[in-house]
PDB file of N, CA and C in Angstrom:
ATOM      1  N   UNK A   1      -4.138  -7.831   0.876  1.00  0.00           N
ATOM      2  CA  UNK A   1      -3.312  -7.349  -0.209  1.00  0.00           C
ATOM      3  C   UNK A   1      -1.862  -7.158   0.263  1.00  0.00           C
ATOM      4  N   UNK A   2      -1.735  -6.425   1.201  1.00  0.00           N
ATOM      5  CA  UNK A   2      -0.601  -6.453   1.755  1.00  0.00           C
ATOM      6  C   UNK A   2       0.450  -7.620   1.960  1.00  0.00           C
ATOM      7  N   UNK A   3      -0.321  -8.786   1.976  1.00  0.00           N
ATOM      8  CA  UNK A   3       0.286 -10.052   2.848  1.00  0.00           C
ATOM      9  C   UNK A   3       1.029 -10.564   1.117  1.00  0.00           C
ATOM     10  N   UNK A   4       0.169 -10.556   0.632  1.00  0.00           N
ATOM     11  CA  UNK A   4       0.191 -10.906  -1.135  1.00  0.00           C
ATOM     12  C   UNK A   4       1.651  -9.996  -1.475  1.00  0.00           C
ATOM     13  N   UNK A   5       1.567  -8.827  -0.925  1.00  0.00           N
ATOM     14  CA  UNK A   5       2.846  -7.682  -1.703  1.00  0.00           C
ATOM     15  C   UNK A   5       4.106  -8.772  -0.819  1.00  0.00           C
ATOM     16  N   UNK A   6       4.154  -9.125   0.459  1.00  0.00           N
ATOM     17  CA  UNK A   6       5.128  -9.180   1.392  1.00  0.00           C
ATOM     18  C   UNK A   6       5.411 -10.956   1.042  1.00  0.00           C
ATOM     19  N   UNK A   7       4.665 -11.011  -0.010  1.00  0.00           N
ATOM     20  CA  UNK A   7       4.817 -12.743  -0.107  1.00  0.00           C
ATOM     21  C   UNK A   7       5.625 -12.954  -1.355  1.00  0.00           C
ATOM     22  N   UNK A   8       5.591 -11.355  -2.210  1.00  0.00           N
ATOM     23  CA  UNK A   8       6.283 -11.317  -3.784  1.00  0.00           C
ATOM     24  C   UNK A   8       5.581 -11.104  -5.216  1.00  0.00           C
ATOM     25  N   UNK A   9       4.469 -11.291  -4.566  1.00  0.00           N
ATOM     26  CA  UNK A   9       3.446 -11.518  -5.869  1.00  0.00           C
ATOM     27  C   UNK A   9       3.764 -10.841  -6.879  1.00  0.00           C
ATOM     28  N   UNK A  10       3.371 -11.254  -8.214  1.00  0.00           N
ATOM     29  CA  UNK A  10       3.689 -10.199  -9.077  1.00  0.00           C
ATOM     30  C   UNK A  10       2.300  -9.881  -9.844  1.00  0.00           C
ATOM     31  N   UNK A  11       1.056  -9.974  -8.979  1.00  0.00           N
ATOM     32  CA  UNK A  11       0.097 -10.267  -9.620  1.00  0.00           C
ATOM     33  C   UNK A  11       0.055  -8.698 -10.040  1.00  0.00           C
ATOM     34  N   UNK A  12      -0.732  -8.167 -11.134  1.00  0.00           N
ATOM     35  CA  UNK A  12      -0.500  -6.821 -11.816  1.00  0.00           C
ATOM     36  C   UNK A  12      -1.809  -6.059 -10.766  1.00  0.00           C
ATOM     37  N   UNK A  13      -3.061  -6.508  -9.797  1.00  0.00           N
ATOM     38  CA  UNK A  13      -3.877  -5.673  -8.635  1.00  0.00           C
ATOM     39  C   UNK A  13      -2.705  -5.439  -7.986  1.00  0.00           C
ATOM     40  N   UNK A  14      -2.241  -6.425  -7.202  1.00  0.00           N
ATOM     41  CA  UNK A  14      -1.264  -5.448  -6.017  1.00  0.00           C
ATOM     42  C   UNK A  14      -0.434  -4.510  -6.421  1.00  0.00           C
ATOM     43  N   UNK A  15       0.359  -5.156  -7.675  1.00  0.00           N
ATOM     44  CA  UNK A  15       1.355  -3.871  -7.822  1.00  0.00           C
ATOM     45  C   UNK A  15       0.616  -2.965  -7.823  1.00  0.00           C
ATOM     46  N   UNK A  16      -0.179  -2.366  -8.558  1.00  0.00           N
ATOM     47  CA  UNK A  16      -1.454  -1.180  -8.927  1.00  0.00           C
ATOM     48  C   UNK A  16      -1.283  -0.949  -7.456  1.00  0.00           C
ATOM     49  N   UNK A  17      -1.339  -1.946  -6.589  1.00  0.00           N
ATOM     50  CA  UNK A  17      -2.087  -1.268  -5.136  1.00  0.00           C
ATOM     51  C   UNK A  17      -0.965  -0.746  -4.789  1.00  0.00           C
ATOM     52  N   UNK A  18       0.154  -1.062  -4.389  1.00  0.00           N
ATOM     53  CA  UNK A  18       1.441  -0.794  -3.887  1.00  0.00           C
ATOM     54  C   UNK A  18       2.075   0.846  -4.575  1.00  0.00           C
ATOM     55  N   UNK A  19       1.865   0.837  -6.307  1.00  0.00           N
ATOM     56  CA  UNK A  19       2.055   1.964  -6.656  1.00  0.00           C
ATOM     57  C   UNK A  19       1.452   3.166  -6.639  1.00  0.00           C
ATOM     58  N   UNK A  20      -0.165   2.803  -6.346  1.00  0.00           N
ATOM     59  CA  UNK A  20      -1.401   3.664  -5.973  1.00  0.00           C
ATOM     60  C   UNK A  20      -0.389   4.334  -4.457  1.00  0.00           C
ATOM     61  N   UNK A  21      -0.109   3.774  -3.353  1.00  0.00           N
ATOM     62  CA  UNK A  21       0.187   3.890  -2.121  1.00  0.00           C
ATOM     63  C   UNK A  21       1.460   4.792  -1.662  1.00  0.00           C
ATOM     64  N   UNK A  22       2.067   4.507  -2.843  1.00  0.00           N
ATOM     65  CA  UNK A  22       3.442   5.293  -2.886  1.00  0.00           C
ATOM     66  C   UNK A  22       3.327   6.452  -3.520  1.00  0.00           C
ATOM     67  N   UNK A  23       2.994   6.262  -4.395  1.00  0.00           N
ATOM     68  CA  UNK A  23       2.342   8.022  -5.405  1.00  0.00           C
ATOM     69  C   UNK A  23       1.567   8.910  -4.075  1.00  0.00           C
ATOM     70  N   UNK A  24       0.596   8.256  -3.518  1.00  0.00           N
ATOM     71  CA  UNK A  24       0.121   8.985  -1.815  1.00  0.00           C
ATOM     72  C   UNK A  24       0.960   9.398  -1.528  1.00  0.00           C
ATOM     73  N   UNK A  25       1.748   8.525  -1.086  1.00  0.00           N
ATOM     74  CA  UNK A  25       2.966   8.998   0.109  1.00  0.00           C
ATOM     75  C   UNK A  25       3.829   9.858  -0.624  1.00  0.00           C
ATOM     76  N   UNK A  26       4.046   9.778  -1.650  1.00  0.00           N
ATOM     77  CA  UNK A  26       4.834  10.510  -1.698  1.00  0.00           C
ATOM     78  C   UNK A  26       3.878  11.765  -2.342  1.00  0.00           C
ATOM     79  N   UNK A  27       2.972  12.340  -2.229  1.00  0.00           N
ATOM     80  CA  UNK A  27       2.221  13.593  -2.755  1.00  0.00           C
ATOM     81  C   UNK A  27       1.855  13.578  -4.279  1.00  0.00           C
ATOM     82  N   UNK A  28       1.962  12.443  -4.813  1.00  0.00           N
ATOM     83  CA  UNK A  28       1.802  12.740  -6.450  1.00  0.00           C
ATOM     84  C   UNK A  28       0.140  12.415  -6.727  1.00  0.00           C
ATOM     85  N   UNK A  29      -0.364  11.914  -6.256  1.00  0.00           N
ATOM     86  CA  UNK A  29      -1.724  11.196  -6.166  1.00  0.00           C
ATOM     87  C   UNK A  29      -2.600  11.701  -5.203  1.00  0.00           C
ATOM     88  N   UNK A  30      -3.874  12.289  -5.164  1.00  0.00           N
ATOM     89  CA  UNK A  30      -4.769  12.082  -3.714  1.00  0.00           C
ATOM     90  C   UNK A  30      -5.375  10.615  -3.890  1.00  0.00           C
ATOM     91  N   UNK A  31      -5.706  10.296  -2.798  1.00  0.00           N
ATOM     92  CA  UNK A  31      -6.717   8.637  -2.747  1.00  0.00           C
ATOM     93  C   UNK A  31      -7.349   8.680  -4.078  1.00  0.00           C
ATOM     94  N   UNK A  32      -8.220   9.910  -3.765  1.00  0.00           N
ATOM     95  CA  UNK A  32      -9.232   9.856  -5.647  1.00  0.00           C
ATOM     96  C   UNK A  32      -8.612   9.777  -6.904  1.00  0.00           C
ATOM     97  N   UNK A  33      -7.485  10.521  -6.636  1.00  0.00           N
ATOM     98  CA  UNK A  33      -6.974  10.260  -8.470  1.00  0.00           C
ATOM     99  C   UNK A  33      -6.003   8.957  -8.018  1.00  0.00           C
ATOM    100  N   UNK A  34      -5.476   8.106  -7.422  1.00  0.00           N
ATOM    101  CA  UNK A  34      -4.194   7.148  -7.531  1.00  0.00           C
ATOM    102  C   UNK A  34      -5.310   6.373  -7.703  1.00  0.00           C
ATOM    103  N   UNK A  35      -6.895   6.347  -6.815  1.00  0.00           N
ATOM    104  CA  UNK A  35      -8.152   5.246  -7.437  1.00  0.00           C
ATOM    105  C   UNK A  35      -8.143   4.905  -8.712  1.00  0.00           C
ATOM    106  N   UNK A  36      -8.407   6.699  -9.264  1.00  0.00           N
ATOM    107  CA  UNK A  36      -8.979   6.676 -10.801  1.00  0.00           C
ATOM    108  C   UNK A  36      -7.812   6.318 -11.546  1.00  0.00           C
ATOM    109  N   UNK A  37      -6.663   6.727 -11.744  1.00  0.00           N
ATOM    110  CA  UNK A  37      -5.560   6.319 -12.361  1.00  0.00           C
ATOM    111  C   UNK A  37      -4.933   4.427 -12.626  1.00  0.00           C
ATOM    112  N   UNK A  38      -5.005   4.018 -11.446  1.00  0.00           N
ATOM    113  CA  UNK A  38      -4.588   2.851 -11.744  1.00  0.00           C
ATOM    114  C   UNK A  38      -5.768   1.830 -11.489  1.00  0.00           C
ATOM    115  N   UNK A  39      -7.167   2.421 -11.105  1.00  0.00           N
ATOM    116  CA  UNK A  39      -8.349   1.368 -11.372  1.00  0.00           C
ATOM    117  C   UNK A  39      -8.673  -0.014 -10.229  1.00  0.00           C
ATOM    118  N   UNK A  40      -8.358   0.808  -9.085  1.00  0.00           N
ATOM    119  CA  UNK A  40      -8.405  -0.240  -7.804  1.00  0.00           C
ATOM    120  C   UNK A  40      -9.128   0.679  -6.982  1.00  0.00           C
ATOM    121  N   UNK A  41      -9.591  -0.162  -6.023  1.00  0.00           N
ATOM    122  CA  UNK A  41     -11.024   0.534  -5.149  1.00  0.00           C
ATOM    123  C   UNK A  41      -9.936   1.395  -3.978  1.00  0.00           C
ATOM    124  N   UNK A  42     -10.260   2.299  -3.750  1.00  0.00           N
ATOM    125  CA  UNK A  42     -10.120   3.261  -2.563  1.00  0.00           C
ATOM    126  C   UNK A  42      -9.843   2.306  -1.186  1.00  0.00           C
ATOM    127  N   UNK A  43     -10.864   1.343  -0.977  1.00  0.00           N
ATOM    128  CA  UNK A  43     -10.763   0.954   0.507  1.00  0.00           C
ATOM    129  C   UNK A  43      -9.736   0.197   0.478  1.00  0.00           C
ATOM    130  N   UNK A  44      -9.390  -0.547  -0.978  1.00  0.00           N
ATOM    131  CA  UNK A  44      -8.155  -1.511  -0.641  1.00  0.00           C
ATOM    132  C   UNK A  44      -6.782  -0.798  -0.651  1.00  0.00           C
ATOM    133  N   UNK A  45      -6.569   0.227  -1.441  1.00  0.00           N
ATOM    134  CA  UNK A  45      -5.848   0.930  -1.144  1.00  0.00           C
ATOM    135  C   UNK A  45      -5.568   1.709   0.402  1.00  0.00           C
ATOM    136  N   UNK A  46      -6.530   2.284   0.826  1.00  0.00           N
ATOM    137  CA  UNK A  46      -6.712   2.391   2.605  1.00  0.00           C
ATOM    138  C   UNK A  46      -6.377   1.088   3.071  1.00  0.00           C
ATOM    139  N   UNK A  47      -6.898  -0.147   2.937  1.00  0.00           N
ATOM    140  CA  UNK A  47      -6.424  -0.971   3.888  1.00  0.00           C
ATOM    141  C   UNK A  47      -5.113  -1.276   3.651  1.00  0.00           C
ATOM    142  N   UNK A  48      -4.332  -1.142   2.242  1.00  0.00           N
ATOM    143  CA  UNK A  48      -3.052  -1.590   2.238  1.00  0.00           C
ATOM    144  C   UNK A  48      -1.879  -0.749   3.142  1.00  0.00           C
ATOM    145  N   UNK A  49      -2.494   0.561   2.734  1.00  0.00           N
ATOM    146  CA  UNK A  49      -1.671   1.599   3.616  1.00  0.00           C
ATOM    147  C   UNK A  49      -1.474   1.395   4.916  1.00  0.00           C
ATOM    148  N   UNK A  50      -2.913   0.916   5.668  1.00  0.00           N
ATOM    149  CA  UNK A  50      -3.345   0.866   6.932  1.00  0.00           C
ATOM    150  C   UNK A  50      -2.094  -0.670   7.518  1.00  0.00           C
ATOM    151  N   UNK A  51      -2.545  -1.697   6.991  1.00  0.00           N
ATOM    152  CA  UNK A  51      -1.821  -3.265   7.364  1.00  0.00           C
ATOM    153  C   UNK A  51      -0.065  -2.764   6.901  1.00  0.00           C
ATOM    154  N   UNK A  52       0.048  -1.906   6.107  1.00  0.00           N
ATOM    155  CA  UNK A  52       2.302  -1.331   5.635  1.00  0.00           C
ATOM    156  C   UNK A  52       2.330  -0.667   7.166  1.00  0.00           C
ATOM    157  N   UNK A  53       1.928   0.288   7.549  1.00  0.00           N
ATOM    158  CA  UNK A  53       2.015   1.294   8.935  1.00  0.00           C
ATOM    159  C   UNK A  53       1.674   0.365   9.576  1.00  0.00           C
ATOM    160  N   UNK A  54       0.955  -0.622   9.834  1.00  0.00           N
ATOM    161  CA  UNK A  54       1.503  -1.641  11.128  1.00  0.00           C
ATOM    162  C   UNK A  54       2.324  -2.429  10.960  1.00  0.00           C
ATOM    163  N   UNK A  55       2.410  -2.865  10.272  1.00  0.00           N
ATOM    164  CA  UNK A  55       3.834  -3.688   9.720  1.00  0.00           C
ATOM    165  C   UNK A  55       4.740  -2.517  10.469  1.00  0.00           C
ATOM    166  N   UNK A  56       5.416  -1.536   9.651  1.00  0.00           N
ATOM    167  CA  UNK A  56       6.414  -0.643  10.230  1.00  0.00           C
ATOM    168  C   UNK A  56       6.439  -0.415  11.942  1.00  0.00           C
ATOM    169  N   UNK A  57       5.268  -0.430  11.992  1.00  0.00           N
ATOM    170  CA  UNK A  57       5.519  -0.120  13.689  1.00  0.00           C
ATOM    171  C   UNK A  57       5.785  -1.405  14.529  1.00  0.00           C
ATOM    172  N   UNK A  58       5.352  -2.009  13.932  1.00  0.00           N
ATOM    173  CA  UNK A  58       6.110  -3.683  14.727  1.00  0.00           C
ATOM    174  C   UNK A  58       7.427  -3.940  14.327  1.00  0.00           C
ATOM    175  N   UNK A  59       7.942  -3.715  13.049  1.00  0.00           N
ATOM    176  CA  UNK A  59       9.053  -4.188  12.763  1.00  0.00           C
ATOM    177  C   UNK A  59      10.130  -3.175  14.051  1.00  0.00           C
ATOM    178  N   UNK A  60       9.316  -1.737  13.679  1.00  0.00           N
ATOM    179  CA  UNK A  60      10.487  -0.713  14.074  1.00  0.00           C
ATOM    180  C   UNK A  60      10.636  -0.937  15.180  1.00  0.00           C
ATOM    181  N   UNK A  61       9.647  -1.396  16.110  1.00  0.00           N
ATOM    182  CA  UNK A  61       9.460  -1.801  17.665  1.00  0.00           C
ATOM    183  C   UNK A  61      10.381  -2.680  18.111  1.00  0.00           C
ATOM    184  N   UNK A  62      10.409  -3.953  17.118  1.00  0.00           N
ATOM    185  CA  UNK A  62      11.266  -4.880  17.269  1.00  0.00           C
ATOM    186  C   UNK A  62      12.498  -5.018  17.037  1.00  0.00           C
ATOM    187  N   UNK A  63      13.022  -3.767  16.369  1.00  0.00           N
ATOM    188  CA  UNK A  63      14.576  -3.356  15.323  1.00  0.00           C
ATOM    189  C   UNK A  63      15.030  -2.652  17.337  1.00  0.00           C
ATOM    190  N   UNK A  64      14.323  -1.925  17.781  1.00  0.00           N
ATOM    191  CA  UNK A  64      14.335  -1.020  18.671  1.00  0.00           C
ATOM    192  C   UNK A  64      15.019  -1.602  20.555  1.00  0.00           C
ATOM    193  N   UNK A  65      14.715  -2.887  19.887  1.00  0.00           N
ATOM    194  CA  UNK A  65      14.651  -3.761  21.710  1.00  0.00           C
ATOM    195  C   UNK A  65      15.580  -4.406  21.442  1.00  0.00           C
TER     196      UNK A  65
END
C-alpha cells in the first residue's frame, strides 16, 4: 500500500489508508475507530504505518551523510 501511496495513486483504499494513518498520528483516531470510520482492515493500516517509518528512517539516514 505504501509503494501504491509513493507511486501517486489516487485509488480511493489507499487514500482511506493514508488518511486512516494520519488521523493516528496525529491523535484523532485510535487503530479501532480510523478501522471503523474509513472501512479498511487494521493490519493494512499497521503495515502502512510500519513500511512510512522505514521509509523516514532511510530517507533521514541518507539526508544525514
Amino acid at each position: 500500500m505504501f509503494k501504491e501511496y509513493m507511486m501517486g495513486t489516487t485509488d480511493p483504499v489507499v487514500q482511506a489508508v493514508v488518511r486512516a494513518a494520519s488521523d493516528i498520528s496525529n491523535g484523532v483516531f485510535s487503530l479501532k475507530e480510523a478501522s471503523n470510520f474509513y472501512k479498511v482492515s487494521s493490519d493494512v493500516i499497521v503495515r502502512f504505518m510500519s513500511e512510512s517509518a522505514e521509509y523516514d528512517v532511510v530517507f533521514n539516514k541518507r539526508e544525514s551523510e
